[in-house]
Protein backbone atom coordinates (compact mmCIF):
# COMPACT_ATOMS: atom_id res chain seq x y z
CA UNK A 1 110.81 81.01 110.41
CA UNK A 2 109.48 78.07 111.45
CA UNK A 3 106.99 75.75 109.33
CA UNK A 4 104.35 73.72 111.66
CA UNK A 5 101.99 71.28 109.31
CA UNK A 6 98.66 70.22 111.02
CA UNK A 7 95.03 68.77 110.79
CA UNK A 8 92.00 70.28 112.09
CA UNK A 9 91.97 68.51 115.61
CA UNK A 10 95.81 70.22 115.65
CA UNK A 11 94.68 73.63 115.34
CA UNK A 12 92.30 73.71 117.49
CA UNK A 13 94.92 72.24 119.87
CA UNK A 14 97.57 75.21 119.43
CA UNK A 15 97.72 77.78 122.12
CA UNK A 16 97.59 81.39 121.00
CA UNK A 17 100.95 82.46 119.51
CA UNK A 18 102.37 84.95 117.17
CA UNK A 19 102.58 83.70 113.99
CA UNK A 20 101.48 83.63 110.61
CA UNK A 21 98.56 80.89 110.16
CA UNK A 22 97.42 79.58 106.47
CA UNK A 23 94.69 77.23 105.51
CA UNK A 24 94.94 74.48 102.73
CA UNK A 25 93.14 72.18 100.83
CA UNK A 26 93.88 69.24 102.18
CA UNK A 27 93.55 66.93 105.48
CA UNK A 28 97.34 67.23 106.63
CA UNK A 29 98.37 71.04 106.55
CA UNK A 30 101.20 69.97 104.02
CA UNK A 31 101.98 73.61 102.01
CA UNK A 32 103.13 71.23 99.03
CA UNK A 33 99.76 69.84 97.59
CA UNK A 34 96.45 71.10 97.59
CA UNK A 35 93.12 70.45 95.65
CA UNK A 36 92.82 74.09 96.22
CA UNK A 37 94.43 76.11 93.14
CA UNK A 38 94.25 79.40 95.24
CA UNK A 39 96.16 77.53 97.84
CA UNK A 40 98.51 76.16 95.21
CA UNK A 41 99.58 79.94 93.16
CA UNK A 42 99.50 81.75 97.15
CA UNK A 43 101.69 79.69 98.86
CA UNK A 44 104.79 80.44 97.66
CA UNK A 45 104.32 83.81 98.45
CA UNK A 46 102.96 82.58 102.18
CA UNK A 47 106.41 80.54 102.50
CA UNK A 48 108.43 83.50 101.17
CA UNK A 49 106.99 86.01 103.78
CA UNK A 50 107.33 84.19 106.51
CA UNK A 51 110.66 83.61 106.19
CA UNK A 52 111.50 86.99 105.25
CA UNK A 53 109.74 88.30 108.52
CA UNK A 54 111.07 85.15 110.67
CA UNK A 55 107.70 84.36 111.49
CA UNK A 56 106.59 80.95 112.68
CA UNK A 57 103.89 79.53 110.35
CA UNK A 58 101.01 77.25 111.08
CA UNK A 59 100.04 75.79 107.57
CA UNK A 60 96.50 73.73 108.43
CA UNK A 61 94.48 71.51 106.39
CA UNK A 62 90.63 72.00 106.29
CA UNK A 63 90.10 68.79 104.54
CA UNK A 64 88.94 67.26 101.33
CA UNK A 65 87.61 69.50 98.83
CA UNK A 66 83.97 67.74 99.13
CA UNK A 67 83.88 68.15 102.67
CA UNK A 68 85.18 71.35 103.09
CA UNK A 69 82.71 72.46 99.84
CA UNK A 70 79.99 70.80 100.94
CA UNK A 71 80.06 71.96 104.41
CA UNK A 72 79.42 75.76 102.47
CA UNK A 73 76.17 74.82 101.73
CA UNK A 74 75.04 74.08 105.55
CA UNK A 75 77.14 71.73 106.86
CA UNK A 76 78.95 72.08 110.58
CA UNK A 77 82.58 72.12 109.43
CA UNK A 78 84.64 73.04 112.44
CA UNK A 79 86.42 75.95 110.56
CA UNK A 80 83.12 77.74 108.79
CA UNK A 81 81.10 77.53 111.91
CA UNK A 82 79.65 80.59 112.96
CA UNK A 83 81.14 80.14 116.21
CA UNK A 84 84.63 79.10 115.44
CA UNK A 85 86.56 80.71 112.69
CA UNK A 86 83.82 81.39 110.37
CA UNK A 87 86.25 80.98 107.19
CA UNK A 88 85.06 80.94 103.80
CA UNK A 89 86.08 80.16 100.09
């Protein structure tokens, strides 16, 4: 497969494309460090099956943990609005 690191404003620059797409904690879509320990003990497993399947992946950031936990409580992050993604977590 092939690994693509981005930021927000790069996902939502992407055109629609078969792949496997994960989201991080942290502003730069790098699979390596996280403030997210969910992120941290599931990406290996992430990495591992989208190599096995030879599946592009799209590894994006949604931020620092204060915006991206702080945004869950009302705030317009471009990922958990209700008329984007809607993501949670």
């Amino acid at each position: 497969g092939h690994l693509t690191s981005v930021d927000i404003a790069g996902y939502q620059q992407t055109a629609p494309a078969k792949r496997l797409v994960a989201f991080t904690g942290n502003s730069d879509g790098s699979p390596t460090t996280s403030w997210c320990p969910d992120c941290d003990r599931a990406m290996p497993a992430i990495l591992a099956s989208a190599a096995s399947l030879d599946l592009p992946l799209l590894v994006v950031g949604v931020g620092g943990r204060d915006d991206w936990k702080l945004d869950a409580r009302g705030g317009e992050h471009p990922l958990r609005a209700r008329d984007g993604l809607a993501l949670t977590g």
